[in-house]
C-alpha atoms as a PDB file:
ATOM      1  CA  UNK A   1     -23.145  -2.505   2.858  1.00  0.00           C
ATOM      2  CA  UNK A   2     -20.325  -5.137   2.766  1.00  0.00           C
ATOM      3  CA  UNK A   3     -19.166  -6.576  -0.649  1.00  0.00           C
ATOM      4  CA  UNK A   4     -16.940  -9.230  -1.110  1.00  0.00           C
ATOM      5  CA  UNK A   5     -14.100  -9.249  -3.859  1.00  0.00           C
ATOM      6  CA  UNK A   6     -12.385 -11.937  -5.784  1.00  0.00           C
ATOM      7  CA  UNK A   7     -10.395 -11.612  -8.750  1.00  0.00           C
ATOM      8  CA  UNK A   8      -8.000 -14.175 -10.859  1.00  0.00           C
ATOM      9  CA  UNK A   9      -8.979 -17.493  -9.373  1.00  0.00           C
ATOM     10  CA  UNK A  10      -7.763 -19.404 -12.280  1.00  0.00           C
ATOM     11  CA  UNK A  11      -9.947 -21.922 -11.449  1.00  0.00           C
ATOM     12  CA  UNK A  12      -8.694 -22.800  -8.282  1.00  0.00           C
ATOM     13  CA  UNK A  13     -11.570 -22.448  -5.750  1.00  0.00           C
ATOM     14  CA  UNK A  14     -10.956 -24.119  -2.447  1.00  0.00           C
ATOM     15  CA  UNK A  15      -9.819 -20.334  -0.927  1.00  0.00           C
ATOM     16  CA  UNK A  16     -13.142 -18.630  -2.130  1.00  0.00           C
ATOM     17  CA  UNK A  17     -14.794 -21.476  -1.173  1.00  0.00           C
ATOM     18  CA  UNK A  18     -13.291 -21.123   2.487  1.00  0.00           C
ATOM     19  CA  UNK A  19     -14.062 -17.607   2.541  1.00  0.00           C
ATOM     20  CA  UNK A  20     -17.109 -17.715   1.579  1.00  0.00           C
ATOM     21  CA  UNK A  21     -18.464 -20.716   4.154  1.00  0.00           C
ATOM     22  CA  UNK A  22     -16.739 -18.274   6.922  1.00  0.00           C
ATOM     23  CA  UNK A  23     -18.549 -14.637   6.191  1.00  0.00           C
ATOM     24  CA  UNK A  24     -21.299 -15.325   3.487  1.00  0.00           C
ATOM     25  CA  UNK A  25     -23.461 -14.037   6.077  1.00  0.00           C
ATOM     26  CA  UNK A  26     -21.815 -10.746   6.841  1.00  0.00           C
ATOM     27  CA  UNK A  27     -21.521 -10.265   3.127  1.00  0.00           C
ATOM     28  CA  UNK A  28     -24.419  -8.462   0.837  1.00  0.00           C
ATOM     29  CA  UNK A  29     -22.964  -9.126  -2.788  1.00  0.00           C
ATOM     30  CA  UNK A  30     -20.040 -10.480  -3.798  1.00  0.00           C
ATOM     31  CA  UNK A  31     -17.769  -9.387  -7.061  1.00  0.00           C
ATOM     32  CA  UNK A  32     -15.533 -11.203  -9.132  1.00  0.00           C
ATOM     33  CA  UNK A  33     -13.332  -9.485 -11.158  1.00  0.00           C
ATOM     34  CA  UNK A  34     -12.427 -12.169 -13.991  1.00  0.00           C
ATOM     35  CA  UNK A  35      -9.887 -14.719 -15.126  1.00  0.00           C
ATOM     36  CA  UNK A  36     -12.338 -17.207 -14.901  1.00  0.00           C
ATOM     37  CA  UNK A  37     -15.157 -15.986 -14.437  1.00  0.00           C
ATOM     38  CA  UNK A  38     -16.743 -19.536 -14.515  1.00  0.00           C
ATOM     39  CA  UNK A  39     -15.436 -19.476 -11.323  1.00  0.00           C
ATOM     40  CA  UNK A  40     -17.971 -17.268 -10.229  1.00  0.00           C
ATOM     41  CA  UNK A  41     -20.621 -18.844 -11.643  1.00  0.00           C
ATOM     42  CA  UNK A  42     -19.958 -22.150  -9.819  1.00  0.00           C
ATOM     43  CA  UNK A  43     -19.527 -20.537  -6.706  1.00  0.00           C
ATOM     44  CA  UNK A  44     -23.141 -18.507  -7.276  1.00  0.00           C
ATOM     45  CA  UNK A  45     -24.355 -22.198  -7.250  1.00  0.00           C
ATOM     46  CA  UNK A  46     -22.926 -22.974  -4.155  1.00  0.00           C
ATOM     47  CA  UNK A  47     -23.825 -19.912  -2.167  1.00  0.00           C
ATOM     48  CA  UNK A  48     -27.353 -19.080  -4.103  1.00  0.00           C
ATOM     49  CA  UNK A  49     -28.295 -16.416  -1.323  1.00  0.00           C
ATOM     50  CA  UNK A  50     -25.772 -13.785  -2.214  1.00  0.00           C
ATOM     51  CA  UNK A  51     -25.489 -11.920  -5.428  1.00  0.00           C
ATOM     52  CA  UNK A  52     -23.032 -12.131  -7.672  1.00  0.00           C
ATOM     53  CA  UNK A  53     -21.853  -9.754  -9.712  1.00  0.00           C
ATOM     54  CA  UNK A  54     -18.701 -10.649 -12.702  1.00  0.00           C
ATOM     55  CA  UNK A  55     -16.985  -9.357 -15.235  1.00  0.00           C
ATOM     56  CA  UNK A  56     -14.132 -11.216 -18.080  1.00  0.00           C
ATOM     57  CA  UNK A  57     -10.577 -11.685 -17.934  1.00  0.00           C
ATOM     58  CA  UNK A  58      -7.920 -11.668 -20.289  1.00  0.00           C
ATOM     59  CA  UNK A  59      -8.241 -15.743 -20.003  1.00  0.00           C
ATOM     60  CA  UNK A  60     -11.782 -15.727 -19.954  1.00  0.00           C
ATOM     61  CA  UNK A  61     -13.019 -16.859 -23.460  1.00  0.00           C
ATOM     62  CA  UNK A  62     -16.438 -17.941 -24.923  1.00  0.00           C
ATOM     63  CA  UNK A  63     -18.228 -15.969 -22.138  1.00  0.00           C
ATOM     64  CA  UNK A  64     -20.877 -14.419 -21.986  1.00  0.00           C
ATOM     65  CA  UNK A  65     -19.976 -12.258 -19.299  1.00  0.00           C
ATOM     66  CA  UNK A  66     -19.400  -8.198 -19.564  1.00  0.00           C
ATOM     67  CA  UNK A  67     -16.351  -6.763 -19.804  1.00  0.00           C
ATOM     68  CA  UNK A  68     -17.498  -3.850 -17.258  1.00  0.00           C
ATOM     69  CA  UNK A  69     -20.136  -3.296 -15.093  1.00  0.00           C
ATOM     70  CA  UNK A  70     -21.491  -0.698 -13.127  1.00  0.00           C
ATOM     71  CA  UNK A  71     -23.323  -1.269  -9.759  1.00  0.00           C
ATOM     72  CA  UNK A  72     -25.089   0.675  -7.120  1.00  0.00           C
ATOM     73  CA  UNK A  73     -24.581  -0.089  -3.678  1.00  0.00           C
ATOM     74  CA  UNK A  74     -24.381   2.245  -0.711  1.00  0.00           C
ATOM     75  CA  UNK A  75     -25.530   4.908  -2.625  1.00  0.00           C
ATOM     76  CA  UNK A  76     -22.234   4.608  -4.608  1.00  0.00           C
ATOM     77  CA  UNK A  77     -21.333   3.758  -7.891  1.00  0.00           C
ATOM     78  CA  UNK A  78     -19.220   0.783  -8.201  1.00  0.00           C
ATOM     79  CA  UNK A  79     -17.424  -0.022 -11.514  1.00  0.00           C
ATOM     80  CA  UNK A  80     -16.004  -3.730 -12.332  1.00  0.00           C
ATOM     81  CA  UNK A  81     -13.557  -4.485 -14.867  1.00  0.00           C
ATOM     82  CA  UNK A  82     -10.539  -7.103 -14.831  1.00  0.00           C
ATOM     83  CA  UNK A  83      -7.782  -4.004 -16.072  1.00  0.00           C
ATOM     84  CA  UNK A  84      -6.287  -5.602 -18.331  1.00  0.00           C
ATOM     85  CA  UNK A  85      -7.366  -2.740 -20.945  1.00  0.00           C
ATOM     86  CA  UNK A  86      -7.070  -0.325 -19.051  1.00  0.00           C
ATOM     87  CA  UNK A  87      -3.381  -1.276 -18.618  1.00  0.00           C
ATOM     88  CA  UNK A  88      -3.241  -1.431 -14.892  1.00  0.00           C
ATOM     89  CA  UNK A  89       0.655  -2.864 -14.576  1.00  0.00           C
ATOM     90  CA  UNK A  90       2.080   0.188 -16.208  1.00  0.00           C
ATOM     91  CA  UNK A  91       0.447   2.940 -14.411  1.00  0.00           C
ATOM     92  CA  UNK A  92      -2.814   3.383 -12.299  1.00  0.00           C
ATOM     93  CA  UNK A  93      -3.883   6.939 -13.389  1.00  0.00           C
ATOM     94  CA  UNK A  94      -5.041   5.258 -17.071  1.00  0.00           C
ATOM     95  CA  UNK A  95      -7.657   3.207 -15.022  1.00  0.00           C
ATOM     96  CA  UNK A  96      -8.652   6.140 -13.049  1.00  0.00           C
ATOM     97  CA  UNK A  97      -9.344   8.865 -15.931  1.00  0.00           C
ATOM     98  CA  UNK A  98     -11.514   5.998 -17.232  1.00  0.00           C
ATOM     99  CA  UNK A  99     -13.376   5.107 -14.464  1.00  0.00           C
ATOM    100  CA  UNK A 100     -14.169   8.762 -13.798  1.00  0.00           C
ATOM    101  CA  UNK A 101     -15.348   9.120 -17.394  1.00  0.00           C
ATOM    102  CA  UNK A 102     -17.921   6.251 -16.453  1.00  0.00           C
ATOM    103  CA  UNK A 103     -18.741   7.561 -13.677  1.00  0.00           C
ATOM    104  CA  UNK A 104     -17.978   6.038 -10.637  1.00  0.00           C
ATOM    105  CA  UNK A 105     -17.232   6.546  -7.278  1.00  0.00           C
ATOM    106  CA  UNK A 106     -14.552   3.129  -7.318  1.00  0.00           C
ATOM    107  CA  UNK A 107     -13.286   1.333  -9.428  1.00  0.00           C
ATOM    108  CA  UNK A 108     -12.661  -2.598  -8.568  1.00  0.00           C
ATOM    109  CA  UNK A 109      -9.930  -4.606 -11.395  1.00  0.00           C
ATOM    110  CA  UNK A 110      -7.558  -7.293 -10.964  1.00  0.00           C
ATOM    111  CA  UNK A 111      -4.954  -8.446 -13.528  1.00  0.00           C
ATOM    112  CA  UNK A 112      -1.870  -7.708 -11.399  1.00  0.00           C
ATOM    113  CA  UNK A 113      -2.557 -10.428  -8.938  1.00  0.00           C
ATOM    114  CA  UNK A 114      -1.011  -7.757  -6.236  1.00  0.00           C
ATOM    115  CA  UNK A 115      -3.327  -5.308  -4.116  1.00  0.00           C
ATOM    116  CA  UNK A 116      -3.734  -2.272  -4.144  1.00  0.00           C
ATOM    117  CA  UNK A 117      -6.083   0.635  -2.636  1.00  0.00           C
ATOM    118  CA  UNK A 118      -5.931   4.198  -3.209  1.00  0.00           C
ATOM    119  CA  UNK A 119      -8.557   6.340  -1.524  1.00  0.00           C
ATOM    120  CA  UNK A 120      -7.022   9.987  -2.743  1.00  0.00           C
ATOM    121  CA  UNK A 121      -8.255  10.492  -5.924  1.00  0.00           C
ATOM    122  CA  UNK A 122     -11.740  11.320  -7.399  1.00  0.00           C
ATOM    123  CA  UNK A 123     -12.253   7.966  -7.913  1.00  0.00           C
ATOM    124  CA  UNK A 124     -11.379   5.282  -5.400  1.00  0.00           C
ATOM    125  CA  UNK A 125      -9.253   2.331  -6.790  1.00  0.00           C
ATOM    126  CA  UNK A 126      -9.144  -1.220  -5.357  1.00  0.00           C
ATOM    127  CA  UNK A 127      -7.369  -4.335  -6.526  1.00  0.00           C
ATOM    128  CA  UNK A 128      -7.825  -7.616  -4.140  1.00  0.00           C
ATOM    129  CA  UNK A 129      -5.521  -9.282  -5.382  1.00  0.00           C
ATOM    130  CA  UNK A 130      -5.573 -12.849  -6.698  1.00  0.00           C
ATOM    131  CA  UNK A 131      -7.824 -15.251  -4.439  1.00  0.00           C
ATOM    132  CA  UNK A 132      -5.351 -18.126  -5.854  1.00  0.00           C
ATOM    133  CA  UNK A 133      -2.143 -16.866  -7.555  1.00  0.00           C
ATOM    134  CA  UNK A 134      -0.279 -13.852  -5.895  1.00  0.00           C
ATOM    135  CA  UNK A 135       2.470 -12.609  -7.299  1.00  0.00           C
ATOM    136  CA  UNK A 136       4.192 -10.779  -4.664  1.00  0.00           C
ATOM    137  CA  UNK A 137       5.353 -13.847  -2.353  1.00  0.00           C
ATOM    138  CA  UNK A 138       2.843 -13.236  -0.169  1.00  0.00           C
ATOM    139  CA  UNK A 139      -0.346 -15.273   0.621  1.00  0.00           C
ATOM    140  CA  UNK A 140      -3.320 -15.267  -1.868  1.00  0.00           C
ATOM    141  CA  UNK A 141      -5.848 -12.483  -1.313  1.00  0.00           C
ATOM    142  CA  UNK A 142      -9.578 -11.074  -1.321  1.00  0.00           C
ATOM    143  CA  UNK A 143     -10.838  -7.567  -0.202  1.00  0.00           C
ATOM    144  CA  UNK A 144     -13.644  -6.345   1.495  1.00  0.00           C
ATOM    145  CA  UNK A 145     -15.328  -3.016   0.575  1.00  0.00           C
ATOM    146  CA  UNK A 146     -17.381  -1.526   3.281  1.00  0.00           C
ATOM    147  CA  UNK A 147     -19.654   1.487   2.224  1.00  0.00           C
ATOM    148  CA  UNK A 148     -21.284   3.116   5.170  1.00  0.00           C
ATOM    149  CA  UNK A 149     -22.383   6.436   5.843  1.00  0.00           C
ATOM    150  CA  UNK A 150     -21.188   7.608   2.040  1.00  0.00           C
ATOM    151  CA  UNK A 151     -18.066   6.561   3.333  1.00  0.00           C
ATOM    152  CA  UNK A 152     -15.713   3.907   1.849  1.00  0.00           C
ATOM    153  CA  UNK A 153     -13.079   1.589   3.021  1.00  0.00           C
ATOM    154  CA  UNK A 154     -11.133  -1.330   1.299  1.00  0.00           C
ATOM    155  CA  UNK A 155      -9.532  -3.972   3.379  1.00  0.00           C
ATOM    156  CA  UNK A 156      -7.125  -6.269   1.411  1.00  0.00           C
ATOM    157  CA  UNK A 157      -7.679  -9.870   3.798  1.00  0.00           C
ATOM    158  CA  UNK A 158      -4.698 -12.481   3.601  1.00  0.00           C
ATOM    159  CA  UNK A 159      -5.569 -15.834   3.171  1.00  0.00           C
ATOM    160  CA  UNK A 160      -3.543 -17.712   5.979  1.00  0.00           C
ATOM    161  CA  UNK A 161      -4.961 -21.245   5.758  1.00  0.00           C
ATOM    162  CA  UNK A 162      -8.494 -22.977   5.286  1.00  0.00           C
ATOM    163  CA  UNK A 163      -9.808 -21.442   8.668  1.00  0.00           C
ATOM    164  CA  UNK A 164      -8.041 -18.393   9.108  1.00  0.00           C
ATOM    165  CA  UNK A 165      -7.919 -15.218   7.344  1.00  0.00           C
ATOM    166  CA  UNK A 166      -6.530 -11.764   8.416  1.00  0.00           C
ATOM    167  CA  UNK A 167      -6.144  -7.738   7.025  1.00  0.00           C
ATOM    168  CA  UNK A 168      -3.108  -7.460   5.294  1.00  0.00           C
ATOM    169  CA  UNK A 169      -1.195  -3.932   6.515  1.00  0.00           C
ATOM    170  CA  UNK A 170      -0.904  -1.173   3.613  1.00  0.00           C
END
């Protein structure tokens, strides 16, 4: 099981759009984590054979879209939520107590626009990134989360240019 993960596109599109046209195919869902979600939903148009699954942003507004969501996938539960309440720029443990309240196995947000995995805990936690706006002088970002075998793994990919894409190093 292979799902794809955006977050903050801010409604520029032409790097999810690349991504997607290269690995649609590999991919069996694909996530969007907010600030614009309307994003998502034009990109659901373009590539109607994979699933979408979104949540809101802090600059999402007069959506309909939930402000968490749990899926199943890989026998794991997989929890969506932008971060923003749960305060992910001061401290990561606040996002973690709360997604092991709901329940999950990982927890996928955004917000920060930088990436960030961390496997140790109860619950996994994985931030792609912004697909559009990073903030850490580095190129824009997406991650892949591979669940196979009741195992997990999150690779944070590096946008390079409209063809090329490669795993960024932890």
């Amino acid at each position: 099981m292979k799902l794809l993960v955006f977050s903050d596109s801010h409604g520029w599109l032409e790097n999810a759009r690349n991504v997607l046209r290269r690995i649609c195919g590999r991919m069996d869902m694909v996530c969007h984590l907010g600030d614009y979600d309307s994003d998502a939903e034009e990109l659901q148009k373009e590539f109607p054979t994979l699933p979408f699954h979104v949540v809101q942003g802090n600059n999402d507004f007069y959506t309909t879209a939930p402000q968490k969501k749990m899926v199943r996938a890989g026998g794991k539960a997989i929890l969506l939520t932008h971060g923003h309440k749960q305060r992910v720029h001061w401290n990561p443990d606040s996002i973690a107590y709360w997604a092991e309240e709901q329940g999950a196995d990982v927890v996928l947000f955004g917000h920060t626009h930088v990436p960030f995995w961390d496997g140790r805990g109860r619950v996994t936690l994985f931030n792609p990134g912004s697909i559009s706006m990073p903030r850490d002088g580095r190129p824009p970002t997406f991650g892949i989360l591979t669940i196979e075998d009741g195992r997990m793994e999150g690779a944070v990919m590096e946008v390079c240019d409209a063809e090329t894409f490669r795993r960024r190093e932890r």
